[in-house]
PDB file of N, CA and C in Angstrom:
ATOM      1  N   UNK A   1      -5.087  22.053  49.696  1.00  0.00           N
ATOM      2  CA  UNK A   1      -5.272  20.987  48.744  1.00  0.00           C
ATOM      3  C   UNK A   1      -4.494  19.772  49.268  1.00  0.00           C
ATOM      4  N   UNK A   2      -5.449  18.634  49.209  1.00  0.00           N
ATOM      5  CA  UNK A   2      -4.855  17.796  49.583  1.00  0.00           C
ATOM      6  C   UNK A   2      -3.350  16.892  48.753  1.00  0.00           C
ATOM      7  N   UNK A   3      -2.461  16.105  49.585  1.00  0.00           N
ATOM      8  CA  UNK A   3      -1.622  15.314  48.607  1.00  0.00           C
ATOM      9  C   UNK A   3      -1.990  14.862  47.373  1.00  0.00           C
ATOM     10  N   UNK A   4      -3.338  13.551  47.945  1.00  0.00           N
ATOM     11  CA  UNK A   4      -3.467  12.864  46.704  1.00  0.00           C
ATOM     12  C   UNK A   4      -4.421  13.718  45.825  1.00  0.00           C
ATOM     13  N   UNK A   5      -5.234  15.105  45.870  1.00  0.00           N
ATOM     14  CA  UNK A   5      -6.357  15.294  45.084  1.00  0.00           C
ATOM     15  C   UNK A   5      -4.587  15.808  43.461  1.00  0.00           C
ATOM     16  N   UNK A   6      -3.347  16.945  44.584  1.00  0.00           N
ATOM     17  CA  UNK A   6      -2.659  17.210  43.523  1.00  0.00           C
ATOM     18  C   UNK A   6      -1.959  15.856  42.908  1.00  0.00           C
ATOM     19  N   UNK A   7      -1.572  15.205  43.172  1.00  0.00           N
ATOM     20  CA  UNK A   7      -1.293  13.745  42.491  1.00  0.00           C
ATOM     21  C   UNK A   7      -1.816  13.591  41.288  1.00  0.00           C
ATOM     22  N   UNK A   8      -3.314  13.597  41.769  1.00  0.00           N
ATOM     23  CA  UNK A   8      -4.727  13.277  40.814  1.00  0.00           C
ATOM     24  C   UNK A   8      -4.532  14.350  39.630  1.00  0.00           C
ATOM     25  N   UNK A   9      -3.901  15.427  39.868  1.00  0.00           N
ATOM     26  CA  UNK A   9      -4.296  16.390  39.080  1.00  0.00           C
ATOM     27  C   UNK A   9      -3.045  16.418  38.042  1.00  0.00           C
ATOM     28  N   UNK A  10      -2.309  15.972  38.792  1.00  0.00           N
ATOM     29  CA  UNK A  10      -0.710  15.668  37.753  1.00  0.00           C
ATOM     30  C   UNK A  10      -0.771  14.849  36.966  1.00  0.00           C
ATOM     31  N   UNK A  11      -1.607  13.546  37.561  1.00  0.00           N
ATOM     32  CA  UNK A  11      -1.986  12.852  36.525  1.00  0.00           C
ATOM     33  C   UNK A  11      -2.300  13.151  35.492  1.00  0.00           C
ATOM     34  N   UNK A  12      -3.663  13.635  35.844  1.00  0.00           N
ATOM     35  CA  UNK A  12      -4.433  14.328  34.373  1.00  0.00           C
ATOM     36  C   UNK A  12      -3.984  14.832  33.527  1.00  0.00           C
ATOM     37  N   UNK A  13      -3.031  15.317  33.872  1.00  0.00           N
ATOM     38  CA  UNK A  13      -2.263  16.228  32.727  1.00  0.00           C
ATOM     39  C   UNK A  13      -1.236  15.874  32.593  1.00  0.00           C
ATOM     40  N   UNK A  14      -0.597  14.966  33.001  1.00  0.00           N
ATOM     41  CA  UNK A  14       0.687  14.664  32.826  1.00  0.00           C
ATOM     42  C   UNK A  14       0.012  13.260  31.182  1.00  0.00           C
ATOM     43  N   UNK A  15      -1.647  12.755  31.530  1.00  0.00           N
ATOM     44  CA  UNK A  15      -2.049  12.007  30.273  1.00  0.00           C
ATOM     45  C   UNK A  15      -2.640  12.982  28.976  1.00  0.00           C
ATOM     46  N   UNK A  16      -2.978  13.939  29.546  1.00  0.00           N
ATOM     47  CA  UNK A  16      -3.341  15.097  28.187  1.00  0.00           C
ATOM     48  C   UNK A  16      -2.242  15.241  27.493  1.00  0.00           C
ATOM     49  N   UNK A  17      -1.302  15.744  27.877  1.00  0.00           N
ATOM     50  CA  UNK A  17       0.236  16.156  27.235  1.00  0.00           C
ATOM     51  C   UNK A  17       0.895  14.644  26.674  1.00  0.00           C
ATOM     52  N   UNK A  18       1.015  13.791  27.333  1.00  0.00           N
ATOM     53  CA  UNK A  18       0.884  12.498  26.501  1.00  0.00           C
ATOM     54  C   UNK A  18       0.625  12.352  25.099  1.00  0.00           C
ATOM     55  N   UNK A  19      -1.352  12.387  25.476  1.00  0.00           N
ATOM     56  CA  UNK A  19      -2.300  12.099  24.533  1.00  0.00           C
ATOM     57  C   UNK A  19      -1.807  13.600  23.326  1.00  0.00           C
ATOM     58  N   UNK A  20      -1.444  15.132  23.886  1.00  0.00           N
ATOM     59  CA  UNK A  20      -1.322  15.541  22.564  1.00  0.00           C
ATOM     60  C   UNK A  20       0.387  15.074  22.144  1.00  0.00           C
ATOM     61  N   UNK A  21       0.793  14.851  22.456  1.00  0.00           N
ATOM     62  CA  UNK A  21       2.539  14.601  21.989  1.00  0.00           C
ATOM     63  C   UNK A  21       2.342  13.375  21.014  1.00  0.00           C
ATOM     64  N   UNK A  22       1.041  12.465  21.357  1.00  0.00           N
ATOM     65  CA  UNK A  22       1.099  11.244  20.437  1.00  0.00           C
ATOM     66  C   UNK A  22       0.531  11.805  19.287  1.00  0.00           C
ATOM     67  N   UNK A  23      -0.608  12.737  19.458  1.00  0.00           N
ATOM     68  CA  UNK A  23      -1.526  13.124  18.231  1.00  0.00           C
ATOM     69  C   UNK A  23      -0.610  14.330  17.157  1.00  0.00           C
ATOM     70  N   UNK A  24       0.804  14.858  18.162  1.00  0.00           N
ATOM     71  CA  UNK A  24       1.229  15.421  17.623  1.00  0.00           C
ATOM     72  C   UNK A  24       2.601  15.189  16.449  1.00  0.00           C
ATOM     73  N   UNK A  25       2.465  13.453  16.782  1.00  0.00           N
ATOM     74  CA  UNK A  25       3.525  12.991  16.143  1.00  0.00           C
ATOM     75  C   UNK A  25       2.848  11.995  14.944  1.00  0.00           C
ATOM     76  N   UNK A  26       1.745  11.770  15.395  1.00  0.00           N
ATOM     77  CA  UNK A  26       1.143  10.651  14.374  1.00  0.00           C
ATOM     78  C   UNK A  26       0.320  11.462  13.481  1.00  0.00           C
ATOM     79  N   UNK A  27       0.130  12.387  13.865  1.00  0.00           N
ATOM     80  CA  UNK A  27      -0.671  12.961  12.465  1.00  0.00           C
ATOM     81  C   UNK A  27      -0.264  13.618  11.255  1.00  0.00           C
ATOM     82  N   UNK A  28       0.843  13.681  10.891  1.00  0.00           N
ATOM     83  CA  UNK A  28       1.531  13.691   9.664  1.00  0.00           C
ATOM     84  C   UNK A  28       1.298  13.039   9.224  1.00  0.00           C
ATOM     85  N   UNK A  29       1.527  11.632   9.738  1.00  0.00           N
ATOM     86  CA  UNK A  29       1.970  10.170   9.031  1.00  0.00           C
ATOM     87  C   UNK A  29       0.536   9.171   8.780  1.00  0.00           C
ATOM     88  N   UNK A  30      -0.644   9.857   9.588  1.00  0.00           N
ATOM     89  CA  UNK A  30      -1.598   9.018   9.239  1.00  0.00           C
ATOM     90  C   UNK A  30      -2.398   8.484   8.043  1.00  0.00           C
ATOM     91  N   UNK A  31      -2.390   9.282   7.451  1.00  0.00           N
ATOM     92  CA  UNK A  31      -2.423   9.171   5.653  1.00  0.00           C
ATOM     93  C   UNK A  31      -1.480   8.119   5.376  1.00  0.00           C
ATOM     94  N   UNK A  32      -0.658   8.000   4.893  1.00  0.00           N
ATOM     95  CA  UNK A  32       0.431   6.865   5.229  1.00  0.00           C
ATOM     96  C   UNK A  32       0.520   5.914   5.688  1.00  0.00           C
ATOM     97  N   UNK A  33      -0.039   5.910   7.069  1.00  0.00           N
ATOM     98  CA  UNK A  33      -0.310   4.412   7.589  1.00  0.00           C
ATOM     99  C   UNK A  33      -1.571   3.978   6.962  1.00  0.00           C
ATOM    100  N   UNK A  34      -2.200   4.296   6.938  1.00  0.00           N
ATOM    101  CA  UNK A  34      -3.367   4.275   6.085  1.00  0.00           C
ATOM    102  C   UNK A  34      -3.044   3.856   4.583  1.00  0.00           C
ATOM    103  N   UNK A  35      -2.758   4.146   3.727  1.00  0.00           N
ATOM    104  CA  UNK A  35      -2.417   4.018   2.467  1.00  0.00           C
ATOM    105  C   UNK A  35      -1.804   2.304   2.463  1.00  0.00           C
ATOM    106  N   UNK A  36      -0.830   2.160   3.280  1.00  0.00           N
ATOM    107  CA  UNK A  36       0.311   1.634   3.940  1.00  0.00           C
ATOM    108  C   UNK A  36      -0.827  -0.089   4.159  1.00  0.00           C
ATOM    109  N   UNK A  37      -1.331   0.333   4.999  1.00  0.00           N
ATOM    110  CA  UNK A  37      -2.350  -0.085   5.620  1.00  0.00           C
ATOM    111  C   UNK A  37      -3.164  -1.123   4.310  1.00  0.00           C
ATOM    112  N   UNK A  38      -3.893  -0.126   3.536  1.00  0.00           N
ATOM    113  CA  UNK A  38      -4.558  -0.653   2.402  1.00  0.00           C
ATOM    114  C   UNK A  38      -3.762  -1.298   1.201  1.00  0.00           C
ATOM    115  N   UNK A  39      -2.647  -0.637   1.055  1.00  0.00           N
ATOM    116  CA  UNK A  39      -1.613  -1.356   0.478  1.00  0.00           C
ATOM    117  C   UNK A  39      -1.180  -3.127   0.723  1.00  0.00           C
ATOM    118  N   UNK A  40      -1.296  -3.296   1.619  1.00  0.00           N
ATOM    119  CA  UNK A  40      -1.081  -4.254   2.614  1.00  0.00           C
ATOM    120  C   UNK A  40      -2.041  -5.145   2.327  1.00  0.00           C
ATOM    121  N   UNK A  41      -3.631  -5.184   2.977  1.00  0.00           N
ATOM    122  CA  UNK A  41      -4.677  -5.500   2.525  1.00  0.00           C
ATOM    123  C   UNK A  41      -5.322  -6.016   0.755  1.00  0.00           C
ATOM    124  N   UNK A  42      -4.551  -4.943   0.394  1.00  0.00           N
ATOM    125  CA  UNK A  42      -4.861  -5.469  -1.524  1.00  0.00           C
ATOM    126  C   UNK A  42      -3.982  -6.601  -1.772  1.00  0.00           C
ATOM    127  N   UNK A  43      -2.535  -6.489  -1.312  1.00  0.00           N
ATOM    128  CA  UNK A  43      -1.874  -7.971  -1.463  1.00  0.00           C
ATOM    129  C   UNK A  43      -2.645  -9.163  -0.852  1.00  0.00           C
ATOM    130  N   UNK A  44      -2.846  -8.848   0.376  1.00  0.00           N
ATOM    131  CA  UNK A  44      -3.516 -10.374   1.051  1.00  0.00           C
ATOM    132  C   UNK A  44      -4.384 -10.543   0.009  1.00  0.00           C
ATOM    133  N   UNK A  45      -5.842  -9.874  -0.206  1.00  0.00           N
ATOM    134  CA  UNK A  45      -6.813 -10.062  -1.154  1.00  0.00           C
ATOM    135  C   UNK A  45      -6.557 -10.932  -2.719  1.00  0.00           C
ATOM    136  N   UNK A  46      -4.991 -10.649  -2.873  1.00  0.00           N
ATOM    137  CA  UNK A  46      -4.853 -11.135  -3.961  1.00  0.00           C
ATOM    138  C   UNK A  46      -4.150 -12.497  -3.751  1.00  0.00           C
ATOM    139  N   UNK A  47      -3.566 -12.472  -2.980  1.00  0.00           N
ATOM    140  CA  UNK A  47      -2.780 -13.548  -2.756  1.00  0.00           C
ATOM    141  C   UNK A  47      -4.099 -14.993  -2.321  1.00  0.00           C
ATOM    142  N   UNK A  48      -4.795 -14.323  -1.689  1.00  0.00           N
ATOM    143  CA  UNK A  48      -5.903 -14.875  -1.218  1.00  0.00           C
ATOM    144  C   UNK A  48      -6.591 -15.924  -2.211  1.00  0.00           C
ATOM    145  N   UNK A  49      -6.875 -14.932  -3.228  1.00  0.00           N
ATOM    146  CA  UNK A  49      -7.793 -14.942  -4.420  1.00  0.00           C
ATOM    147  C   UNK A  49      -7.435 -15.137  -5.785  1.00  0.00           C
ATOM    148  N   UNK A  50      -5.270 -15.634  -5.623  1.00  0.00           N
ATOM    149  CA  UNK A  50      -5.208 -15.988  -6.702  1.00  0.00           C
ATOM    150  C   UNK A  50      -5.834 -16.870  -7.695  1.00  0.00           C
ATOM    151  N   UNK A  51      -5.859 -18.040  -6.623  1.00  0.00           N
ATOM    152  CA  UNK A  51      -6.424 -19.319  -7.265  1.00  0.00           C
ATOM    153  C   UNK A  51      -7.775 -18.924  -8.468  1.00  0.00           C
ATOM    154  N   UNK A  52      -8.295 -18.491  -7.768  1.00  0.00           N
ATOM    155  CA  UNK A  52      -9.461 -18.206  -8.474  1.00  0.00           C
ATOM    156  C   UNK A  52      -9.570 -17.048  -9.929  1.00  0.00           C
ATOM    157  N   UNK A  53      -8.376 -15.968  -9.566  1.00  0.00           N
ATOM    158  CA  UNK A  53      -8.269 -15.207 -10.516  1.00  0.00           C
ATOM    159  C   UNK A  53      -6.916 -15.915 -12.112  1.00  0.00           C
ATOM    160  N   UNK A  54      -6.825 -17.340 -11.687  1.00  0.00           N
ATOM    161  CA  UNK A  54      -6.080 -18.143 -12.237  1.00  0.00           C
ATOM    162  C   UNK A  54      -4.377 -18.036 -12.284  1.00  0.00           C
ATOM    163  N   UNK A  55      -3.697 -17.191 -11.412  1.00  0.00           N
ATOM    164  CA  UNK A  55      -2.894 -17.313 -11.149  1.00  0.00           C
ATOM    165  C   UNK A  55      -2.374 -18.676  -9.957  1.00  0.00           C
ATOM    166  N   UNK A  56      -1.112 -19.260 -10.029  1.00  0.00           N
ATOM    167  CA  UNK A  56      -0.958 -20.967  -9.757  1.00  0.00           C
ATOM    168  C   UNK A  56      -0.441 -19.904  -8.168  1.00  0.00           C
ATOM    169  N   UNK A  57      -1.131 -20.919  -6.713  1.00  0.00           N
ATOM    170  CA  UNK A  57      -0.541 -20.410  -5.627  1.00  0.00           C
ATOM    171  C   UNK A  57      -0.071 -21.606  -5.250  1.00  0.00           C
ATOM    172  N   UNK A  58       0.993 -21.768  -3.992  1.00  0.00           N
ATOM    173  CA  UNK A  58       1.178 -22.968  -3.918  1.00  0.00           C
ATOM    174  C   UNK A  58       0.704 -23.198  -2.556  1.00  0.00           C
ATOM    175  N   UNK A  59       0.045 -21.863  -1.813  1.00  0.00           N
ATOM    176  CA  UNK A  59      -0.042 -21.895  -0.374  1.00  0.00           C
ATOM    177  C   UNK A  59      -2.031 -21.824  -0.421  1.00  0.00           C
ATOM    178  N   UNK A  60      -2.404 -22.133  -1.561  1.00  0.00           N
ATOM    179  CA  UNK A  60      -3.662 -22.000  -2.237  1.00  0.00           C
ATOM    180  C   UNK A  60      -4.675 -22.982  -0.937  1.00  0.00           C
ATOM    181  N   UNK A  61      -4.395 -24.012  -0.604  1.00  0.00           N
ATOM    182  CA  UNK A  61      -4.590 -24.875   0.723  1.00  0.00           C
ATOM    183  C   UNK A  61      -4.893 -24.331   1.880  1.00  0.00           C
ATOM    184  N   UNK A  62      -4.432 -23.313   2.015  1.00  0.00           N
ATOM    185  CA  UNK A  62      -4.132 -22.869   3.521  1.00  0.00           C
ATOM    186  C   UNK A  62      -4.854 -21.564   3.563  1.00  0.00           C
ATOM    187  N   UNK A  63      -5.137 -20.867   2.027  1.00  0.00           N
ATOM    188  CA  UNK A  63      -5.671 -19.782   1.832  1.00  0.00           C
ATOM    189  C   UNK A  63      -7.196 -19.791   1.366  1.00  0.00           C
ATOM    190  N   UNK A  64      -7.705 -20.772   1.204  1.00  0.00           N
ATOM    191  CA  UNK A  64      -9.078 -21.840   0.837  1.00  0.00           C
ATOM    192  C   UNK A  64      -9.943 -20.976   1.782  1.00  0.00           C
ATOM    193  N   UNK A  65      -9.627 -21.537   3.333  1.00  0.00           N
ATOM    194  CA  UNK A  65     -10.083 -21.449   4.311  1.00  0.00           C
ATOM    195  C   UNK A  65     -10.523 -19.585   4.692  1.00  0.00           C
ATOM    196  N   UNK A  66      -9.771 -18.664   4.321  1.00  0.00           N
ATOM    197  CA  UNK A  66     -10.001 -17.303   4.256  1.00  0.00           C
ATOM    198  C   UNK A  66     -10.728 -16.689   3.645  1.00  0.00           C
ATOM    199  N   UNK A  67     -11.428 -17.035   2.200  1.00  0.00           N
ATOM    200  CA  UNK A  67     -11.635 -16.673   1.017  1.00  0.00           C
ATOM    201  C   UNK A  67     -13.570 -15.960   2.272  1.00  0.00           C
ATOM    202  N   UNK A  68     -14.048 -17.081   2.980  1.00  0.00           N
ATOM    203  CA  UNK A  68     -15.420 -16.258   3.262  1.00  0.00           C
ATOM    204  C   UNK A  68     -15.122 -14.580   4.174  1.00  0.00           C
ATOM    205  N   UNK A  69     -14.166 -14.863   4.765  1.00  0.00           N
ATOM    206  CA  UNK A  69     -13.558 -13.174   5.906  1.00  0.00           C
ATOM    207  C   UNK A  69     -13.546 -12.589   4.084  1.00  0.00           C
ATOM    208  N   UNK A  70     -12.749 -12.374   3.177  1.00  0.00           N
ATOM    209  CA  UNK A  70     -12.298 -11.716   1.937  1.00  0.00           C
ATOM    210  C   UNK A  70     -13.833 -11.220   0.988  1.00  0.00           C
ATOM    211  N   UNK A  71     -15.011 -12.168   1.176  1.00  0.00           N
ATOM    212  CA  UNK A  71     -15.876 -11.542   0.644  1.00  0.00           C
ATOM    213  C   UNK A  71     -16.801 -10.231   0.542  1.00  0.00           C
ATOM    214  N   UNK A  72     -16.490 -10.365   2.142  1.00  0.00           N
ATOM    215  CA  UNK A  72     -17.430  -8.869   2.820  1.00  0.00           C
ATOM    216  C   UNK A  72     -16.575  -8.089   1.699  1.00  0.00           C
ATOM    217  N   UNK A  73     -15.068  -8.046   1.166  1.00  0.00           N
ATOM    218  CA  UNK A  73     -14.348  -6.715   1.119  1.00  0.00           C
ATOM    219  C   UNK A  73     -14.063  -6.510  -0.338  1.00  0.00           C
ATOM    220  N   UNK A  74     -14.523  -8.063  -1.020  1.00  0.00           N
ATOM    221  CA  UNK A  74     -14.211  -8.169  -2.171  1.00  0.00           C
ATOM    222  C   UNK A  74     -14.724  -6.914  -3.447  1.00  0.00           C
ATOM    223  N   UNK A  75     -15.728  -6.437  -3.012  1.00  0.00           N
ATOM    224  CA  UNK A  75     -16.645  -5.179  -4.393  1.00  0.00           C
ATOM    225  C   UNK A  75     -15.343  -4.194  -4.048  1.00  0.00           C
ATOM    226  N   UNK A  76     -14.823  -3.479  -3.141  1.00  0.00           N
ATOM    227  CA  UNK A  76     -14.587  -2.628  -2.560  1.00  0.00           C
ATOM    228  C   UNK A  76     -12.847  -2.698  -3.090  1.00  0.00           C
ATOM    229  N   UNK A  77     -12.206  -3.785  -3.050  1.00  0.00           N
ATOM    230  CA  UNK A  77     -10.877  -4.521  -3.925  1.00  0.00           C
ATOM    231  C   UNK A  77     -10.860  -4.308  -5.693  1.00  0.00           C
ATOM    232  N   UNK A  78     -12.037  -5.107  -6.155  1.00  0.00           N
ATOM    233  CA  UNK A  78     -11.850  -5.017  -7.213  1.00  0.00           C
ATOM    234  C   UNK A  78     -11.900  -3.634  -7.864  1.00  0.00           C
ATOM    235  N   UNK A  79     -12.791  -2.850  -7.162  1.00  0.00           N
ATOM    236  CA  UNK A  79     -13.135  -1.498  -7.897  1.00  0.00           C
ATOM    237  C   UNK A  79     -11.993  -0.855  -8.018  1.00  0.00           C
ATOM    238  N   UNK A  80     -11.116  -1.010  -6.457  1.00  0.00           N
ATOM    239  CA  UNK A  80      -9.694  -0.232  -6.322  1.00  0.00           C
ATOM    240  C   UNK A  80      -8.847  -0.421  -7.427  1.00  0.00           C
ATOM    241  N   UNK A  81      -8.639  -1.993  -7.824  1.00  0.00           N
ATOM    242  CA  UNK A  81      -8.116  -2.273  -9.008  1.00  0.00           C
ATOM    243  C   UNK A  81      -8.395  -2.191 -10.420  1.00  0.00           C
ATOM    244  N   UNK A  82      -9.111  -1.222 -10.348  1.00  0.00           N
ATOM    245  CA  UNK A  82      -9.699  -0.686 -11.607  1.00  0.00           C
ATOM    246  C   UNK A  82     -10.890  -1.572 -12.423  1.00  0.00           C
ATOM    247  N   UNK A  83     -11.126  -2.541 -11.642  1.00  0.00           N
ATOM    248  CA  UNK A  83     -12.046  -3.740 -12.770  1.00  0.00           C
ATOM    249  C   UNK A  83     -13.264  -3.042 -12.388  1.00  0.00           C
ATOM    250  N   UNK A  84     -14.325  -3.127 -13.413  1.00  0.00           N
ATOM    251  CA  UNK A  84     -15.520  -2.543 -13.296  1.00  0.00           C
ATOM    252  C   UNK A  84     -16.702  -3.926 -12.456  1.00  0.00           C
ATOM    253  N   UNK A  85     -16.033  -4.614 -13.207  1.00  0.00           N
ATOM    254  CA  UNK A  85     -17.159  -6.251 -13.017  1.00  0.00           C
ATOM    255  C   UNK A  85     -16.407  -6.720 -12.240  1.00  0.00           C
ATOM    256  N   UNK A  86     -16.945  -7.524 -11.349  1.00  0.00           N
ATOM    257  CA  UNK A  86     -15.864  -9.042 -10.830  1.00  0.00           C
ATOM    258  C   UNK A  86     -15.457  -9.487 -11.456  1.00  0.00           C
ATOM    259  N   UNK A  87     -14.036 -10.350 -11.227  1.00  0.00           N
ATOM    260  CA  UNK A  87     -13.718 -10.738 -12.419  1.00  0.00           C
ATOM    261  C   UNK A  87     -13.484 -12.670 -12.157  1.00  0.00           C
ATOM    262  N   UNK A  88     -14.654 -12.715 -11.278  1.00  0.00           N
ATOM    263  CA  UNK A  88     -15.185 -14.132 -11.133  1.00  0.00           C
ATOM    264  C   UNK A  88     -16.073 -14.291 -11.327  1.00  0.00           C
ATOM    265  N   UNK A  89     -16.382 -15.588 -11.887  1.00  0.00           N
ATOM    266  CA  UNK A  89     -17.812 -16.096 -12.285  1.00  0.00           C
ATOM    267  C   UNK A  89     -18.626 -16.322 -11.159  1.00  0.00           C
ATOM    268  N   UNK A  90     -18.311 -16.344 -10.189  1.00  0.00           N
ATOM    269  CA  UNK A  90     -18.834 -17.589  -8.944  1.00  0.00           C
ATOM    270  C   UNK A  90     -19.632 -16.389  -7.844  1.00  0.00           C
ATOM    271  N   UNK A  91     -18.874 -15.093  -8.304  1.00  0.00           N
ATOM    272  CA  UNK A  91     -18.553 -14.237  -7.272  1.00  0.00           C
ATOM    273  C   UNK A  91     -19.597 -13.040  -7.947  1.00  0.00           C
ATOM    274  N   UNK A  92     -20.838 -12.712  -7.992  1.00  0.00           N
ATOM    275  CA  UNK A  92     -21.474 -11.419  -8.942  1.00  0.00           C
ATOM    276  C   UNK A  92     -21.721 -10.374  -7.265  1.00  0.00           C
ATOM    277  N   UNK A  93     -20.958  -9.463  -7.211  1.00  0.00           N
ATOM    278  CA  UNK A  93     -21.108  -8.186  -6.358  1.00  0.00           C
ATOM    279  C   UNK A  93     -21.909  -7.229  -7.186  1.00  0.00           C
ATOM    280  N   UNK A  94     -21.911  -7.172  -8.189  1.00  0.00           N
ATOM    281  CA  UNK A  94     -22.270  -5.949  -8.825  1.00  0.00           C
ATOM    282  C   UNK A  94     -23.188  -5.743  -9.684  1.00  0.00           C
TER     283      UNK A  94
END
């Protein structure tokens, strides 16, 4: 066997054992990051969307500009938050 084919082969496995040591540490916690994750996401959405849900923002200017990325996700937000309807006029998902 040549030098580089065992090289090649150390490699390989020196990235499998890697790849399971990562899968073996992150998968507890992935639920979590996840949660974590969406947790995260429902604030922006709101912060986003105060203006409109009539809470006063003061960064409302700067957050204008976001509101079309926030629509794709908007049905999918409100439901999380328990509202059955949108709870904008402007806005009918449902």
């Amino acid at each position: 066997m040549s030098t580089s084919t065992l090289l090649h082969r150390l490699h390989a496995v020196r990235e499998q054992v890697g790849a399971g040591l990562h899968e073996f540490y992150v998968a507890p916690y992935r639920r979590t990051f996840a949660r974590a994750q969406r947790d995260e996401e429902d604030l922006f959405m709101m912060l986003v969307l105060s203006e409109a849900l009539g809470v006063p923002n003061p960064a409302s200017y700067y957050t204008v500009e976001l509101l079309p990325v926030v629509y794709d996700r908007f049905h999918d937000w409100h439901r999380r938050m328990g509202m059955d309807r949108s709870p904008l006029d402007h806005i009918s998902c449902c």
